[in-house]
N, C-alpha and C. Protein backbone atom coordinates (compact mmCIF):
# COMPACT_ATOMS: atom_id res chain seq x y z
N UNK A 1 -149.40 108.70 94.09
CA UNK A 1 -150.07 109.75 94.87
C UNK A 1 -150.86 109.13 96.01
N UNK A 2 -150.77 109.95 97.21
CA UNK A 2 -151.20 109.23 98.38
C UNK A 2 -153.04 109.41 98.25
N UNK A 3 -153.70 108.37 99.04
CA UNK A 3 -155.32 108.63 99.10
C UNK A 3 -155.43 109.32 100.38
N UNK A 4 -156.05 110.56 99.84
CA UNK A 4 -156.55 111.50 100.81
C UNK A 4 -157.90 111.27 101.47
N UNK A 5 -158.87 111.48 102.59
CA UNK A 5 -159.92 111.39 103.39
C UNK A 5 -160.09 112.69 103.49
N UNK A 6 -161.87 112.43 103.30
CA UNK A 6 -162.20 113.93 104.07
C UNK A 6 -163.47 112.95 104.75
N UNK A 7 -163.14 112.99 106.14
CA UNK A 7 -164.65 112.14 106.73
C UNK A 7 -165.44 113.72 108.09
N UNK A 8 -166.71 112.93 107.68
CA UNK A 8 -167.78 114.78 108.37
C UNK A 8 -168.07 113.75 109.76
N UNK A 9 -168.21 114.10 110.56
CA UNK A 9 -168.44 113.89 111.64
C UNK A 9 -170.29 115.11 112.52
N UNK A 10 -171.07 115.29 112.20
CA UNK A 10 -171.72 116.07 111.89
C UNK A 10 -171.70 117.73 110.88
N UNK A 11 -171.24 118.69 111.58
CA UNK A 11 -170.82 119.18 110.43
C UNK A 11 -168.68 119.70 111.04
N UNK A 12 -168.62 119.06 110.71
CA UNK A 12 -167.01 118.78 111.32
C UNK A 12 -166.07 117.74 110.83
N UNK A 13 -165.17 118.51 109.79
CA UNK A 13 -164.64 117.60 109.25
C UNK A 13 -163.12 116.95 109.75
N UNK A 14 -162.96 115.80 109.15
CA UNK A 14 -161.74 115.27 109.79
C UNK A 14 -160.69 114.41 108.88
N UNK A 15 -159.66 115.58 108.42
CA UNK A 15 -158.86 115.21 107.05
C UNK A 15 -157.79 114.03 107.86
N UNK A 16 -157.64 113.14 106.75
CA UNK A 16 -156.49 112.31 106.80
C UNK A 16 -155.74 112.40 105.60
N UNK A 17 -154.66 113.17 105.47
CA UNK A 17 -154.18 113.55 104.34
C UNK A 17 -152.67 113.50 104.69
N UNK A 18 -151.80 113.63 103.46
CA UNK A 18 -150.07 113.64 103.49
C UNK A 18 -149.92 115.31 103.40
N UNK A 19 -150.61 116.21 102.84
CA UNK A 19 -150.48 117.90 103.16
C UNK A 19 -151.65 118.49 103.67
N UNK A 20 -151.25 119.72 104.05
CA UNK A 20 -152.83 120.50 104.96
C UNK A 20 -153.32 120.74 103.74
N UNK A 21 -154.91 120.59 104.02
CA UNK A 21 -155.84 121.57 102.53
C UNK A 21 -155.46 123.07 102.59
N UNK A 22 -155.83 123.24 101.36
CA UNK A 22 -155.95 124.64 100.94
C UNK A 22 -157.44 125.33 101.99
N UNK A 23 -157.51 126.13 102.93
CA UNK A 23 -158.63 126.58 103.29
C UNK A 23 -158.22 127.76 104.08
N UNK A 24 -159.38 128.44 104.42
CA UNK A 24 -159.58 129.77 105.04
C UNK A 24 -159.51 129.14 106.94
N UNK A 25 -160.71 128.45 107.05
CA UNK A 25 -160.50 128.25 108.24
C UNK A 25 -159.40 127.58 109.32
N UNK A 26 -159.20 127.48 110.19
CA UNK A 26 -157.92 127.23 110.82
C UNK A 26 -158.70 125.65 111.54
N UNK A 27 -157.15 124.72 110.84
CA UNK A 27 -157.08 123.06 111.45
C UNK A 27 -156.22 122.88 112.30
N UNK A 28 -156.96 121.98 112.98
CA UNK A 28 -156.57 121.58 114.22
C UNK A 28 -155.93 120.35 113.88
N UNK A 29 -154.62 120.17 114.33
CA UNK A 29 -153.68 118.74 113.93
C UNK A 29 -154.03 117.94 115.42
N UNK A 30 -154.42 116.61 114.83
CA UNK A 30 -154.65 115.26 115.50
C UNK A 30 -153.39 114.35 115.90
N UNK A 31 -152.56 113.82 117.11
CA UNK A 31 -152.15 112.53 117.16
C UNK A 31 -153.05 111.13 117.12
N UNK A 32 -152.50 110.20 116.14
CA UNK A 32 -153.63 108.80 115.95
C UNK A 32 -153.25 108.20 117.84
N UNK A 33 -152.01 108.20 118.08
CA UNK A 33 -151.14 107.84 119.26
C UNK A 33 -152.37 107.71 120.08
N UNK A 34 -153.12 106.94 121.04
CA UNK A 34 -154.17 107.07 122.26
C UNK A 34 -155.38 107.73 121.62
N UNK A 35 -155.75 107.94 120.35
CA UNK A 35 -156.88 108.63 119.75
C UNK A 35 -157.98 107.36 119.82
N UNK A 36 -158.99 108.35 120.32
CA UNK A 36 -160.34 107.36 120.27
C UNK A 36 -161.67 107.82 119.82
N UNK A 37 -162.01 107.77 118.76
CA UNK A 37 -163.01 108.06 118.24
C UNK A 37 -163.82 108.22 118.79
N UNK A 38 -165.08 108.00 119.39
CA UNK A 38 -166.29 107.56 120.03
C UNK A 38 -165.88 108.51 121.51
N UNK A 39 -164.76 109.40 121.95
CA UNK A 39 -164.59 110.38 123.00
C UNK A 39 -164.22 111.69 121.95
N UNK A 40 -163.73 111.31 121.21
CA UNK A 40 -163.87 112.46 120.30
C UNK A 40 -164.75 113.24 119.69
N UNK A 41 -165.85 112.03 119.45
CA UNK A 41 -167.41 112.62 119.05
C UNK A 41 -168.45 113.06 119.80
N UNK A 42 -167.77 112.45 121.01
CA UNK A 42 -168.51 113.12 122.52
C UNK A 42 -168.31 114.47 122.65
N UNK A 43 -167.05 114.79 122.53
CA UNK A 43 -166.45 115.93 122.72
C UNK A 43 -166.79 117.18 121.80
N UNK A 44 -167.48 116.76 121.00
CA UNK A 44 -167.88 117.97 119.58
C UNK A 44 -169.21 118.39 120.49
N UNK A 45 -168.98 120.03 120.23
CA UNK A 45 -170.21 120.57 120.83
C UNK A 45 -171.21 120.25 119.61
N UNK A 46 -172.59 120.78 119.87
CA UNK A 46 -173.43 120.47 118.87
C UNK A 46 -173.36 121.89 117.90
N UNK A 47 -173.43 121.44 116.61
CA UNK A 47 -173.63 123.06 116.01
C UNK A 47 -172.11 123.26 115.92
N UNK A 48 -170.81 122.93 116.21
CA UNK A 48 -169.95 123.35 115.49
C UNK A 48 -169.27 122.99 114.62
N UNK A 49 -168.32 123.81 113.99
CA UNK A 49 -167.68 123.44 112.16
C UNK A 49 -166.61 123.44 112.25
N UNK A 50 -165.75 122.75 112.96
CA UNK A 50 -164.36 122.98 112.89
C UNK A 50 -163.70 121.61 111.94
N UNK A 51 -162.43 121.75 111.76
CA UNK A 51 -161.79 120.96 110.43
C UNK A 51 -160.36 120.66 111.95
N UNK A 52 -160.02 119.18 111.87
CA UNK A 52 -158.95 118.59 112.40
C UNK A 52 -158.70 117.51 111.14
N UNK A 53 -157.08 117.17 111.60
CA UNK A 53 -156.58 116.32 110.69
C UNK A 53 -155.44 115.39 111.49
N UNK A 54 -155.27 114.59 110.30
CA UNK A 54 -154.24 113.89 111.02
C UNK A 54 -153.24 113.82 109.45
N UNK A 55 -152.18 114.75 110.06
CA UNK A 55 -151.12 114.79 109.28
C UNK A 55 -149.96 113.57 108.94
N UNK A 56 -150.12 112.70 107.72
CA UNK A 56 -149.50 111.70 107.75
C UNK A 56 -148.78 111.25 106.62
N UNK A 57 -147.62 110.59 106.48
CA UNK A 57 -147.28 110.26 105.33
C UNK A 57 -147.74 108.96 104.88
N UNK A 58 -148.60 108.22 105.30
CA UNK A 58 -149.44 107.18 104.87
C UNK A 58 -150.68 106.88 105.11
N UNK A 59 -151.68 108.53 104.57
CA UNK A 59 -153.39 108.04 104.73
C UNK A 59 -153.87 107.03 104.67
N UNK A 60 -153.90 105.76 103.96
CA UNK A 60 -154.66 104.77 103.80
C UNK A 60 -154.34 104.19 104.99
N UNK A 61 -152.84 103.86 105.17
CA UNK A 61 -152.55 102.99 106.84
C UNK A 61 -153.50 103.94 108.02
N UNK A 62 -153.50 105.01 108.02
CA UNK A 62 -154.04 105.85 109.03
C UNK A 62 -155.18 105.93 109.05
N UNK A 63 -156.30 105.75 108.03
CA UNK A 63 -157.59 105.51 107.54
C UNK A 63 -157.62 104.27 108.25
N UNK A 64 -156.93 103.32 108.20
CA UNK A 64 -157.02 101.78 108.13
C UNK A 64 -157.10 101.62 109.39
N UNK A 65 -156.30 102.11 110.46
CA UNK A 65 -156.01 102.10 111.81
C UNK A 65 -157.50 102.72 112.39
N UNK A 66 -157.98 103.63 112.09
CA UNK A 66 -159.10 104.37 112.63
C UNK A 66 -160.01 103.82 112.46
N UNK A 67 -160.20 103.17 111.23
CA UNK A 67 -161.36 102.42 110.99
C UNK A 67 -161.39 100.70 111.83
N UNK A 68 -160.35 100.00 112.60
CA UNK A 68 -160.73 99.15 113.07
C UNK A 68 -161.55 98.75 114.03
N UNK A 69 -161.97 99.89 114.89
CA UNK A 69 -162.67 99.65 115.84
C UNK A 69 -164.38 100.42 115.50
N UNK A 70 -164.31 100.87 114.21
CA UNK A 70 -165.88 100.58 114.04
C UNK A 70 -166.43 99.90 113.33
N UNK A 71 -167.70 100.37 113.08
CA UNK A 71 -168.16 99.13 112.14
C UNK A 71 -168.42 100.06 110.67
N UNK A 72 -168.25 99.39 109.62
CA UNK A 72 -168.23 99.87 108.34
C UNK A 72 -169.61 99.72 107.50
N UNK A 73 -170.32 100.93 107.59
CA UNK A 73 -171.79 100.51 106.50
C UNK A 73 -171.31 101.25 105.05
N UNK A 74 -171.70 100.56 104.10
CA UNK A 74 -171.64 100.79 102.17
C UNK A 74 -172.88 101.38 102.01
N UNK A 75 -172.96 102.44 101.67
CA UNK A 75 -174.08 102.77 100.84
C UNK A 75 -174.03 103.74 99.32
N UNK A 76 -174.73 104.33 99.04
CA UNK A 76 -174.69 104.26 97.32
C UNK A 76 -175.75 105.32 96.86
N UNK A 77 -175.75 106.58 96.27
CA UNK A 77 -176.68 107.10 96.05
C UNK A 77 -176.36 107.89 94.09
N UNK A 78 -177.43 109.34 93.92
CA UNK A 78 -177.01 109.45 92.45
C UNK A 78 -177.43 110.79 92.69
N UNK A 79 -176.84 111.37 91.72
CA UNK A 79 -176.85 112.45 91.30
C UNK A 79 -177.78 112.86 90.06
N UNK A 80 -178.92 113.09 89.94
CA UNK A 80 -179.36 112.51 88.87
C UNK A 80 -180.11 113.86 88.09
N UNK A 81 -179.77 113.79 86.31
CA UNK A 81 -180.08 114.93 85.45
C UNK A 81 -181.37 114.38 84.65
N UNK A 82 -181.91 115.46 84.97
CA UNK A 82 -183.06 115.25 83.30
C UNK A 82 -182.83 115.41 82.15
N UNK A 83 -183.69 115.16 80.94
CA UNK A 83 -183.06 115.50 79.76
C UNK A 83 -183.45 117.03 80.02
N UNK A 84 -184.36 117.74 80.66
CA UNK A 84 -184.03 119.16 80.61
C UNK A 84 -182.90 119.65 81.05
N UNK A 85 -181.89 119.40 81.84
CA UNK A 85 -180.86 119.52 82.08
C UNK A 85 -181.36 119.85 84.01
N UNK A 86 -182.28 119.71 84.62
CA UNK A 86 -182.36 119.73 85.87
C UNK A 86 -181.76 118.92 86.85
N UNK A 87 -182.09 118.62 87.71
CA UNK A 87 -181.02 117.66 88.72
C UNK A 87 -182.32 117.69 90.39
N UNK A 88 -182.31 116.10 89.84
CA UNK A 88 -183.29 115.77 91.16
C UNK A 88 -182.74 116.19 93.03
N UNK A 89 -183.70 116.78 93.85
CA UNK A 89 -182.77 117.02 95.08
C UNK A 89 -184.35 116.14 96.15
N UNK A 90 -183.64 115.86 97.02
CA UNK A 90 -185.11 115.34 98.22
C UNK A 90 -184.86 116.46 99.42
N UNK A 91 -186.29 116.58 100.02
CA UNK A 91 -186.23 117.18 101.20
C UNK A 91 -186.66 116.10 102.14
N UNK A 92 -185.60 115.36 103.32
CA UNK A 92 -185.55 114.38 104.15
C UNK A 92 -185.19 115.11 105.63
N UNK A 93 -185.50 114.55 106.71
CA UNK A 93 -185.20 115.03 107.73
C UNK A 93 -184.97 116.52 107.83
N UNK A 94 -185.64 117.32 107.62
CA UNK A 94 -185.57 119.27 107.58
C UNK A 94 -184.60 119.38 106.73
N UNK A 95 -183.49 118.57 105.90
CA UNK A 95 -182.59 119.25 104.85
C UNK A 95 -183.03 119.04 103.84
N UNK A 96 -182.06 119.06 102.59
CA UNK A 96 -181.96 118.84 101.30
C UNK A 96 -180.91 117.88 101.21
N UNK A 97 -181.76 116.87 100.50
CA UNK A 97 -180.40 115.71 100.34
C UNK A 97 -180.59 115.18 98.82
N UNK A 98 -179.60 114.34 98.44
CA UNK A 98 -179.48 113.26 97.15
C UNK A 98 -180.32 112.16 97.80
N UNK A 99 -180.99 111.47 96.94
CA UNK A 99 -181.42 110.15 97.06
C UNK A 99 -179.97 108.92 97.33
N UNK A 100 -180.26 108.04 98.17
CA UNK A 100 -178.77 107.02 98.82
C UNK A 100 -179.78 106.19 99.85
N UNK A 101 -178.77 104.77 99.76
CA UNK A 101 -179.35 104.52 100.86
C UNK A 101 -178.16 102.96 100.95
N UNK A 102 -178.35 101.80 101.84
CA UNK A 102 -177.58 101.11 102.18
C UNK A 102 -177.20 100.08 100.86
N UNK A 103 -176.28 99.39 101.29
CA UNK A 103 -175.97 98.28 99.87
C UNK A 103 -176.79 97.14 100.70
N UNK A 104 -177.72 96.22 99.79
CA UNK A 104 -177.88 94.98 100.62
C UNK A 104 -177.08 93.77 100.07
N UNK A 105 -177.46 92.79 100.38
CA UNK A 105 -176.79 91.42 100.32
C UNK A 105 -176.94 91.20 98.70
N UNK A 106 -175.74 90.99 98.09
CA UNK A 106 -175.88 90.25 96.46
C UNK A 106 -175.99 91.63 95.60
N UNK A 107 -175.77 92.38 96.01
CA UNK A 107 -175.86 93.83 95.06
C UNK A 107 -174.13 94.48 95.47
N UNK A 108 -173.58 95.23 94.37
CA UNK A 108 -172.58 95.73 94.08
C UNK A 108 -172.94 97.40 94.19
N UNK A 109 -172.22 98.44 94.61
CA UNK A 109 -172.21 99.68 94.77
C UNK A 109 -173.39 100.85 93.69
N UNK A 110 -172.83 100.05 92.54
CA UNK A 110 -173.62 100.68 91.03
C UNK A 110 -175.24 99.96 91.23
N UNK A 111 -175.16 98.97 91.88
CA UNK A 111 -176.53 98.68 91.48
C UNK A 111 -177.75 99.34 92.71
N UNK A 112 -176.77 99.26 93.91
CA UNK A 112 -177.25 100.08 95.01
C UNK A 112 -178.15 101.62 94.81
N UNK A 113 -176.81 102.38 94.02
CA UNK A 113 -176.95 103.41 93.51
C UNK A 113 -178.50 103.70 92.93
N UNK A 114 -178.72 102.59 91.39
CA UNK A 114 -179.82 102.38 91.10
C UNK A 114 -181.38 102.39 91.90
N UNK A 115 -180.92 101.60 92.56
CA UNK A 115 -182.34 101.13 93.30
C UNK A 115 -182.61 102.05 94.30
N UNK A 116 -181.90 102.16 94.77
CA UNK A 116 -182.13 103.63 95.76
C UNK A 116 -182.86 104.76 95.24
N UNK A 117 -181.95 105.21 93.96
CA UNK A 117 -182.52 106.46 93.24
C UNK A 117 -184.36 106.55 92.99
N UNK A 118 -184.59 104.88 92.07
CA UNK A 118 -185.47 104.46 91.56
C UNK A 118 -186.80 104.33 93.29
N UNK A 119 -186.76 103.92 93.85
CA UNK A 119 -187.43 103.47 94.87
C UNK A 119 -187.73 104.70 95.92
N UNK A 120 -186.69 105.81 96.01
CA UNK A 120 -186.79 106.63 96.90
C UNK A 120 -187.75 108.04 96.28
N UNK A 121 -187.67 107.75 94.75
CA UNK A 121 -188.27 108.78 94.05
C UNK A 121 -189.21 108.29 93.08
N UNK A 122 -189.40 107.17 93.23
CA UNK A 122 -190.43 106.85 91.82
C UNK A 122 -190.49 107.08 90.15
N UNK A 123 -188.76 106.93 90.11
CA UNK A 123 -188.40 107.17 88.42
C UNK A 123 -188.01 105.88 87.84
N UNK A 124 -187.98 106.31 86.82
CA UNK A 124 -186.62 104.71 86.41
C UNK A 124 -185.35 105.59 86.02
N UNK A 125 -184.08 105.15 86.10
CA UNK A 125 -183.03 105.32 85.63
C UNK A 125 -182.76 105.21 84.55
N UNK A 126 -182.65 105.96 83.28
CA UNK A 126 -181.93 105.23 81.91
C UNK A 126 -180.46 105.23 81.66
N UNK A 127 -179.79 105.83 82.18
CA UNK A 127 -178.53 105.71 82.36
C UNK A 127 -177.67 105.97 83.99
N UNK A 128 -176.59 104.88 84.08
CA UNK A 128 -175.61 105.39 85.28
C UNK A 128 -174.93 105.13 84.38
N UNK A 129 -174.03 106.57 84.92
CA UNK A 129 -172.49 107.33 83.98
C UNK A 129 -171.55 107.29 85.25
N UNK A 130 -170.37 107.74 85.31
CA UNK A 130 -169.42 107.65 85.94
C UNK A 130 -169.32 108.00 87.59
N UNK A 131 -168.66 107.53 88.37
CA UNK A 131 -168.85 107.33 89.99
C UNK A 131 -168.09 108.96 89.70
N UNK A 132 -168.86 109.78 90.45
CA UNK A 132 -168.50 111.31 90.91
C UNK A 132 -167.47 111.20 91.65
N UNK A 133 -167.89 110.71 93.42
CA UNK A 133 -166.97 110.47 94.28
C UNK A 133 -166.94 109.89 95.24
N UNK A 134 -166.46 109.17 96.54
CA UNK A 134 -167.20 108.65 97.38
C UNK A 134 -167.36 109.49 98.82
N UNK A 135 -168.26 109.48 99.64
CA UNK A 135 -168.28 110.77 100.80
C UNK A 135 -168.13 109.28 102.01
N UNK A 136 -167.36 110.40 103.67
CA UNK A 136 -167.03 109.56 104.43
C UNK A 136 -167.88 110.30 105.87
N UNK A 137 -168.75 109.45 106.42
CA UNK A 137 -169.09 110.53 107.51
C UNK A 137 -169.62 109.47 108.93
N UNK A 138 -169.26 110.07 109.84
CA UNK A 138 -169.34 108.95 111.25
C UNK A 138 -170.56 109.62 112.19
N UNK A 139 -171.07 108.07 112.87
CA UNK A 139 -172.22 109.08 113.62
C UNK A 139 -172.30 107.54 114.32
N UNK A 140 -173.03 107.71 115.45
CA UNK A 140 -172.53 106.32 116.59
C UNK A 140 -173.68 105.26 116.23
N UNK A 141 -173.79 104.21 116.73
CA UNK A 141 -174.97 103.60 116.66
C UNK A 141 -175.12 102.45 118.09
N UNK A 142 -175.78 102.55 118.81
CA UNK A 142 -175.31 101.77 120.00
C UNK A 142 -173.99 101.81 120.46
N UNK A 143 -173.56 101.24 120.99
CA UNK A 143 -172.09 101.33 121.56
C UNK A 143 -170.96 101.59 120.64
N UNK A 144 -171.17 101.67 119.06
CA UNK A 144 -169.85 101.22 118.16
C UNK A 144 -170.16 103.31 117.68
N UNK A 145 -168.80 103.11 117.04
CA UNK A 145 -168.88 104.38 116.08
C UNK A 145 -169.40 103.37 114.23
N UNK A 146 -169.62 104.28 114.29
CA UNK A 146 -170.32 103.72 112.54
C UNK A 146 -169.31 104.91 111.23
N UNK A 147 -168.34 104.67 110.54
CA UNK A 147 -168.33 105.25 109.63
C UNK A 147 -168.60 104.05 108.17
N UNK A 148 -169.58 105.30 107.55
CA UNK A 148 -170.75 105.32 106.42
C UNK A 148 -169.78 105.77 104.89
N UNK A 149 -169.65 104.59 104.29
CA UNK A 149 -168.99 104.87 103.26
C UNK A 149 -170.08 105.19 102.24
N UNK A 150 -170.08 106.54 101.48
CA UNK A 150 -171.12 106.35 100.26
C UNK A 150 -170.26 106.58 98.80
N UNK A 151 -170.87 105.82 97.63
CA UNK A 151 -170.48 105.78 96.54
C UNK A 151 -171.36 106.81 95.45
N UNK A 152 -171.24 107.81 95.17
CA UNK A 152 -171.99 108.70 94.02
C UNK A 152 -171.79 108.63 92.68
N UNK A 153 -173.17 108.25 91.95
CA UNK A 153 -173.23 108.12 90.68
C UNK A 153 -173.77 109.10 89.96
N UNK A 154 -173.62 109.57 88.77
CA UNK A 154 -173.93 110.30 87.88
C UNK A 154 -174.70 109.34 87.36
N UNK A 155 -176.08 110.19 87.10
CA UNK A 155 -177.37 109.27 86.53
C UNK A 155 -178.32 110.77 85.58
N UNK A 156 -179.03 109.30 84.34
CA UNK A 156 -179.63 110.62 83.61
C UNK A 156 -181.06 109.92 83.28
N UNK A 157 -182.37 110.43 83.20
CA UNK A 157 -183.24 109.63 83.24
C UNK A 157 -183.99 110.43 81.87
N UNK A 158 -184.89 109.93 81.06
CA UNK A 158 -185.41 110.06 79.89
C UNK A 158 -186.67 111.34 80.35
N UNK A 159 -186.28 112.32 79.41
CA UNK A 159 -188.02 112.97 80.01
C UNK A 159 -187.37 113.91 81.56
N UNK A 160 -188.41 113.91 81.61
CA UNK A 160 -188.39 114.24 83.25
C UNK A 160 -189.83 113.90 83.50
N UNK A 161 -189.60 113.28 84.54
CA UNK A 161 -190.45 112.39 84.91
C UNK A 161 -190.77 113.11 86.42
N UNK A 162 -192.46 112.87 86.53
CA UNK A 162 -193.23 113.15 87.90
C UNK A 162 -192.33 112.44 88.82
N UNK A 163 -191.61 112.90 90.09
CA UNK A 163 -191.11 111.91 90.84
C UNK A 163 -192.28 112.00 92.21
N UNK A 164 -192.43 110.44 92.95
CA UNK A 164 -193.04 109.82 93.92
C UNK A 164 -192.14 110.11 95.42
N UNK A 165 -191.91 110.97 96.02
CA UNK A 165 -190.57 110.68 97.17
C UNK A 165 -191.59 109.50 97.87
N UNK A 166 -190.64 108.74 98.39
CA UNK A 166 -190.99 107.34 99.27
C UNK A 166 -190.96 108.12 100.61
N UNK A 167 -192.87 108.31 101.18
CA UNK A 167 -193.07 109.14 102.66
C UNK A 167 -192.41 108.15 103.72
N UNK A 168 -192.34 107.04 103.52
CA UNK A 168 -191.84 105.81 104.29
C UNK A 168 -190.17 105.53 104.80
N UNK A 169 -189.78 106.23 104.00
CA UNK A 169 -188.08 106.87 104.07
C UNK A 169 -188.28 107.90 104.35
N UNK A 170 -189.09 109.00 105.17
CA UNK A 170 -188.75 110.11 105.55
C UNK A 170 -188.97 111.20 104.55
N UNK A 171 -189.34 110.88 103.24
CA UNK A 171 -188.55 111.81 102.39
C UNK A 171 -190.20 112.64 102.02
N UNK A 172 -190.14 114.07 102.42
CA UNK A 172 -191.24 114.73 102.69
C UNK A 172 -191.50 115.46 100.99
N UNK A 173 -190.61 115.46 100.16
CA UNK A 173 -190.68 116.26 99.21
C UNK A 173 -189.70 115.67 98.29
N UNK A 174 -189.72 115.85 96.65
CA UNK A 174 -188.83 115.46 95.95
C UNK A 174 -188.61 116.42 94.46
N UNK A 175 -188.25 117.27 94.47
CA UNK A 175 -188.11 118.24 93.23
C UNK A 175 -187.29 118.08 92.02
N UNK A 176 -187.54 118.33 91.12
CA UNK A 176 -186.17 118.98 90.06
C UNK A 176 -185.76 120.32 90.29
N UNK A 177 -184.35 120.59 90.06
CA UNK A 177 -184.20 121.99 89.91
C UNK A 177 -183.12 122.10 89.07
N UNK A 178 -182.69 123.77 88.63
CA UNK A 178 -181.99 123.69 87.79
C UNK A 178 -180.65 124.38 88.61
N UNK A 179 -179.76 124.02 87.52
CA UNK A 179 -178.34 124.50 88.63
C UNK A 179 -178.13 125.76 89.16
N UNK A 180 -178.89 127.04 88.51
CA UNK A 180 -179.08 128.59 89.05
C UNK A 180 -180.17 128.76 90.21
N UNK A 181 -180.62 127.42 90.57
CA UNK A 181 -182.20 127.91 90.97
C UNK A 181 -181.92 126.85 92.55
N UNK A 182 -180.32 126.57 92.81
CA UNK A 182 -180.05 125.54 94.02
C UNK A 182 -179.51 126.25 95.28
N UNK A 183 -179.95 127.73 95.32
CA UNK A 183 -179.75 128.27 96.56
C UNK A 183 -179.82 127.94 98.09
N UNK A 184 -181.46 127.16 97.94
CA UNK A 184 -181.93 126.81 98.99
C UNK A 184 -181.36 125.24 99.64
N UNK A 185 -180.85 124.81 98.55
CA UNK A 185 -180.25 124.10 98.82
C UNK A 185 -178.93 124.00 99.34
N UNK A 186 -178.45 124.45 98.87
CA UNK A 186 -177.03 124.94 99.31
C UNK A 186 -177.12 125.56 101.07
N UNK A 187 -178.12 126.20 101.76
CA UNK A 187 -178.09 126.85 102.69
C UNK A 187 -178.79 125.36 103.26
N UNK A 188 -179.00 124.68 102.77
CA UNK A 188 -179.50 124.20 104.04
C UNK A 188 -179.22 122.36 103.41
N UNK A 189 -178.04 122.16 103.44
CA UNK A 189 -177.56 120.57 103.04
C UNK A 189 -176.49 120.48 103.84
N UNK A 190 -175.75 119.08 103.45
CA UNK A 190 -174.81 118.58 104.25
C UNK A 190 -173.69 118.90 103.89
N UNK A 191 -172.36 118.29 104.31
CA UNK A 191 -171.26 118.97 103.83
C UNK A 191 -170.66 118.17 102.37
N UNK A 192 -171.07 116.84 102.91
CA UNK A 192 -170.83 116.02 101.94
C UNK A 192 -171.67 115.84 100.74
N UNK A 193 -172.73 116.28 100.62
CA UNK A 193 -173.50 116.46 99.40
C UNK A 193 -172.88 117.53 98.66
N UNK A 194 -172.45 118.74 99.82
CA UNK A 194 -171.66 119.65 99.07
C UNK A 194 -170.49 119.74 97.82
N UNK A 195 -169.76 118.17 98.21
CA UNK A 195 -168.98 117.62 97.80
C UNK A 195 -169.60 117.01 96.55
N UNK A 196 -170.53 116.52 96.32
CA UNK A 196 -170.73 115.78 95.15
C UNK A 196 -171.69 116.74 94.48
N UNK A 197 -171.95 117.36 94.60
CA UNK A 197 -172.59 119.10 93.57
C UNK A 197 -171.05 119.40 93.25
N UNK A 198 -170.09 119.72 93.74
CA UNK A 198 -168.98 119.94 93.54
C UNK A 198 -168.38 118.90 92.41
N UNK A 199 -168.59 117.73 92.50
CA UNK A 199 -167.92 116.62 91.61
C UNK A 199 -168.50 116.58 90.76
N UNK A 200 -169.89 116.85 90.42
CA UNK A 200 -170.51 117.09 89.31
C UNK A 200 -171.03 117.71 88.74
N UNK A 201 -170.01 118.76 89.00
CA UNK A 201 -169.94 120.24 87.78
C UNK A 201 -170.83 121.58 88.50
N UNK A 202 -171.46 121.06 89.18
CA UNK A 202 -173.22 122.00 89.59
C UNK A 202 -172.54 123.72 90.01
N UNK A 203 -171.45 123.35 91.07
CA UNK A 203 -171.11 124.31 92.46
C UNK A 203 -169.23 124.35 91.22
């Protein structure tokens, strides 16, 4: 079975897949042929949601090709339950996000995951359970395009514990909530978080 892409480009996604998704809204088919990223992202008005793809019988080669001319950052975040059965969310930059953040030097994806969770919220982790999924999303950084690989873990922590959000990361607020009670979240998150509420059962 071929590896499919779904990479967000603000809120604009951009499938690399061997069939069209299943969806309501109408995609726009991509040639890779003279395609250049970094005029493409110019070209997105601000504020819109449209879905393009690049129809292919070998995603990973076509992934592979797109990705040579940027630069590749790893990062790693969690999904994380209480023993009440709640699920930690942060309020960062005016949204609602998961705790994540970069891989550094001598650390592996899972351990990333960890420390992030732990540091951005002031818990400890007692368990990481199985990688949910990984999200793909591009945004420029000086002259290069940057696509941001993240790895999502399923995490469960003892108790529920007071969490600390780290004001120093941006992160203005840090809650539990329970899976009936994630409205506000939902109206106002990313696309790709969407995706991993989705991978882990929530949505």
């Amino acid at each position: 079975m071929a590896q499919n892409y779904r990479i967000y480009i603000n809120d604009n996604t951009l499938f690399i897949s061997d069939v069209l998704p299943e969806q309501k809204e109408k995609i726009q088919q991509l040639e890779l042929q003279d395609f250049d990223l970094q005029i493409f992202y110019k070209k997105l008005k601000n504020g819109s949601k449209k879905s393009y793809i690049f129809l292919t019988k070998n995603p990973k080669e076509t992934f592979k090709k797109l990705k040579k001319d940027c630069t590749i950052i790893k990062a790693a975040g969690g999904l994380v339950e209480s023993a009440n059965g709640n699920y930690l969310f942060i309020f960062r930059n005016k949204k609602w996000d998961l705790p994540k953040g970069k891989l550094e030097d001598g650390e592996n994806m899972k351990e990333t995951a960890v420390r992030e969770v732990e540091e951005e919220c002031g818990i400890k982790v007692a368990k990481r359970e199985e990688k949910l999924c990984k999200t793909y999303h591009v945004y420029p950084m000086g002259s290069k395009m940057v696509i941001k690989k993240t790895n999502w873990y399923k995490m469960k922590v003892k108790g529920e514990p007071k969490l600390i959000p780290q004001k120093e990361e941006g992160i203005d607020e840090a809650v539990w909530l329970d899976k009936n009670h994630i409205g506000p979240v939902i109206k106002n998150t990313f696309p790709s978080i969407m995706d991993v509420l989705k991978a882990g059962g929530i949505l």
